[in-house]
C-alpha atoms as a PDB file:
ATOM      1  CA  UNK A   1      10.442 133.541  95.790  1.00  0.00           C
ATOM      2  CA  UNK A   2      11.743 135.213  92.477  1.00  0.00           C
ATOM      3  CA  UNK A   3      15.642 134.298  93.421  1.00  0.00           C
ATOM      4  CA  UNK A   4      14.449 130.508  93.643  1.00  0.00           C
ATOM      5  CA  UNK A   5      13.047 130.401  90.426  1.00  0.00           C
ATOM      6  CA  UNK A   6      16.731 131.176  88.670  1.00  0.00           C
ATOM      7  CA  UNK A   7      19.824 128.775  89.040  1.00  0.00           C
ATOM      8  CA  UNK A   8      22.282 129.928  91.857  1.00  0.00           C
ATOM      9  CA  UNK A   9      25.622 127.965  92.437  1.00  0.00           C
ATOM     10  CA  UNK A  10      25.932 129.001  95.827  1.00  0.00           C
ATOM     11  CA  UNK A  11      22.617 126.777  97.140  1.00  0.00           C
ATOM     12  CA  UNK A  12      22.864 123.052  98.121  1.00  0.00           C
ATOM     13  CA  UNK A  13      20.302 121.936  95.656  1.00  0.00           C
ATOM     14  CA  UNK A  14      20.285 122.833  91.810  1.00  0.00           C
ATOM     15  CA  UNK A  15      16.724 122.919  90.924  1.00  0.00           C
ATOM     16  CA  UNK A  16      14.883 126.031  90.069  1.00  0.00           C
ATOM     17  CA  UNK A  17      10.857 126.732  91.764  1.00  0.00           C
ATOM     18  CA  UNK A  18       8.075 126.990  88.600  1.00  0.00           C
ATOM     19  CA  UNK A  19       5.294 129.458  89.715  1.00  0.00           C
ATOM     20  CA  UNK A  20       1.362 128.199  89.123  1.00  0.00           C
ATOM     21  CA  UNK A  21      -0.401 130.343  88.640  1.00  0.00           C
ATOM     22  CA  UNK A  22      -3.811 131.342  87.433  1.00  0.00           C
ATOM     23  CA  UNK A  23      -2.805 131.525  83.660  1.00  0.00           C
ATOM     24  CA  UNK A  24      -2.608 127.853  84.121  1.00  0.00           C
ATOM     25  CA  UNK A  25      -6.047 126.809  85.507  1.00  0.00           C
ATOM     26  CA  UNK A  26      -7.343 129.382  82.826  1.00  0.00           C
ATOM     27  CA  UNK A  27      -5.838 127.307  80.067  1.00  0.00           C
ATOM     28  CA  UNK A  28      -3.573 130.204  79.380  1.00  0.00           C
ATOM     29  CA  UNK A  29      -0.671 128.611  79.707  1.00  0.00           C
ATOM     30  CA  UNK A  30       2.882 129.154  81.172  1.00  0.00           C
ATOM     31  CA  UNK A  31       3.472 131.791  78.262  1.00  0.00           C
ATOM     32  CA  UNK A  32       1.366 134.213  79.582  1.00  0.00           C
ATOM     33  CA  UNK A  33       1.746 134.368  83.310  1.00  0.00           C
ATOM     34  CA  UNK A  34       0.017 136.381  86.119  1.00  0.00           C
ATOM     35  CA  UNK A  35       0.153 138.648  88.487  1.00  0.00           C
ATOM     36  CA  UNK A  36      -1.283 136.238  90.719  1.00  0.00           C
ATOM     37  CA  UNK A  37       0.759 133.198  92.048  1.00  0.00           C
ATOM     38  CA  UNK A  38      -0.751 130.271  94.419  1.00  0.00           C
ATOM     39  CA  UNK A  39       2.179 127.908  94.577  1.00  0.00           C
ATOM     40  CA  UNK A  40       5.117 127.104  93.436  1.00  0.00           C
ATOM     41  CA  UNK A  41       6.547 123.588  92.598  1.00  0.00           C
ATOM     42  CA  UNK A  42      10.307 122.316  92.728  1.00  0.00           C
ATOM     43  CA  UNK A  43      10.945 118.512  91.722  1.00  0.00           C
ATOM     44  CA  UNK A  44      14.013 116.396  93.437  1.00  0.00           C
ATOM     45  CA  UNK A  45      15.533 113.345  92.249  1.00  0.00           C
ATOM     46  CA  UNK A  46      16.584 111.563  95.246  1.00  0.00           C
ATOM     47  CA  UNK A  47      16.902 113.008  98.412  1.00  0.00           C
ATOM     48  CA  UNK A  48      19.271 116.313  97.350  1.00  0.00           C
ATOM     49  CA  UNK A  49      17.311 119.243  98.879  1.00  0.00           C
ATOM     50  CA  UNK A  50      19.220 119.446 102.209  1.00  0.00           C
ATOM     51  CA  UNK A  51      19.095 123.203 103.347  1.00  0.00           C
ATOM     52  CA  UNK A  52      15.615 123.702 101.361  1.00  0.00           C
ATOM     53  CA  UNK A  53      13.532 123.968 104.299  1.00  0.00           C
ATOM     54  CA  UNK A  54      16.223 126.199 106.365  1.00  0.00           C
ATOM     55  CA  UNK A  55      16.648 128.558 103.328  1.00  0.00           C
ATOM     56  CA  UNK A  56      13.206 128.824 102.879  1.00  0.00           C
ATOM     57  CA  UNK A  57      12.333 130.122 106.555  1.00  0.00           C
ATOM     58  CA  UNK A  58      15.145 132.589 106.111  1.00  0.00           C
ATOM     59  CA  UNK A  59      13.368 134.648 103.204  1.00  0.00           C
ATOM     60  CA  UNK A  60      11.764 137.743 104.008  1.00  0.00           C
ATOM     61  CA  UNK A  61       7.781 136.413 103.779  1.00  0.00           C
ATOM     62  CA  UNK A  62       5.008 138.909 103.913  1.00  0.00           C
ATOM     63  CA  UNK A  63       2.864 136.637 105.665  1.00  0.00           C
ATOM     64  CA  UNK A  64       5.111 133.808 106.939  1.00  0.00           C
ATOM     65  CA  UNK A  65       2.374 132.140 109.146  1.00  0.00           C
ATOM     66  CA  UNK A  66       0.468 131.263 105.470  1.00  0.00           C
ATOM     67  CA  UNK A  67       3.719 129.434 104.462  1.00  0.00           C
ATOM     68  CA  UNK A  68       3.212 125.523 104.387  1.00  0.00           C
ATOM     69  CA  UNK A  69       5.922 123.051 102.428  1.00  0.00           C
ATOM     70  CA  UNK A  70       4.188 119.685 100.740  1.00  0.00           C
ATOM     71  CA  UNK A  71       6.649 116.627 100.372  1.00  0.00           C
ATOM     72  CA  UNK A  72       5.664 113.887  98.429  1.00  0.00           C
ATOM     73  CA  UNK A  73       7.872 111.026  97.964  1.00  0.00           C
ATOM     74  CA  UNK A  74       8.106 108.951  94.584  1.00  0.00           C
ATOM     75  CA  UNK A  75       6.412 106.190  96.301  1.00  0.00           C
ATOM     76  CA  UNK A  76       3.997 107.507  98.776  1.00  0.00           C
ATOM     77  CA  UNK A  77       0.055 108.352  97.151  1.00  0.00           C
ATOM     78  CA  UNK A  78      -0.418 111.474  97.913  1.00  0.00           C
ATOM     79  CA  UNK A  79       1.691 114.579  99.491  1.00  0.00           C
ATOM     80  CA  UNK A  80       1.980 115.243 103.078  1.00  0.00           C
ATOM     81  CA  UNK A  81       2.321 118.462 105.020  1.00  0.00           C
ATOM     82  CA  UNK A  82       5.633 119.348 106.148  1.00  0.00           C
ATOM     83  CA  UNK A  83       4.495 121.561 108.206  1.00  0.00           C
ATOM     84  CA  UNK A  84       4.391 125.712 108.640  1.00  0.00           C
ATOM     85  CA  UNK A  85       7.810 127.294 108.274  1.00  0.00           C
ATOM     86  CA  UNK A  86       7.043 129.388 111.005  1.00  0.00           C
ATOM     87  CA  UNK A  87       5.783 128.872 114.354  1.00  0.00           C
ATOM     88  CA  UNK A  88       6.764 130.880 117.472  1.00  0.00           C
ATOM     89  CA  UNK A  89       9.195 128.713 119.065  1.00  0.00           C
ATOM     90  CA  UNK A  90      10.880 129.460 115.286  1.00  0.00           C
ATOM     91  CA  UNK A  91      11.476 125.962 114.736  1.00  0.00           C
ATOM     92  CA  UNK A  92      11.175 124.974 111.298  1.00  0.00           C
ATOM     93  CA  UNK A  93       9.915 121.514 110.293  1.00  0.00           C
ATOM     94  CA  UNK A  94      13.497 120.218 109.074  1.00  0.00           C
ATOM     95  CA  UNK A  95      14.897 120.519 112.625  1.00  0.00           C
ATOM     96  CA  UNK A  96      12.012 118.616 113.992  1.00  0.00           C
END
């Protein structure tokens, strides 16, 4: 995840991923991190993060079966589950 958290030019979207980790639910703060991460959070205006899903299934997981994308739109209550990144037919969720 590290080369998603920095701006590339090359990538369809322009947003960077924030790590949470457990700094965060200590009260820590962002400041001084962790050597454990849980998630990590991108925010889209509008629908510009074509590719995302693609790219994503394309990195080099450690344990790509524990990968899971939430979506949640600015009007919907709560997120949704886009669904594992990997499955064996190695269909991602965006070509579903």
């Amino acid at each position: 995840m590290d080369p998603l958290t920095e701006p590339d030019d090359s990538r369809p979207w322009i947003k960077c991923f924030v790590p949470i980790d457990d700094a965060i639910f200590s009260g820590a703060g962002f400041q001084y991190g962790s050597n454990e991460c849980y998630a990590w959070v991108i925010q889209f205006y509008r629908n510009n993060w074509g590719g995302l899903l693609s790219y994503l299934e394309s990195l080099p997981w450690p344990r790509p079966e524990s990968v899971q994308v939430l979506v949640r739109d600015e009007n919907d209550d709560c997120f949704g589950v886009s669904g594992y990144l990997y499955r064996e037919d190695r269909q991602s969720s965006e070509t579903r």
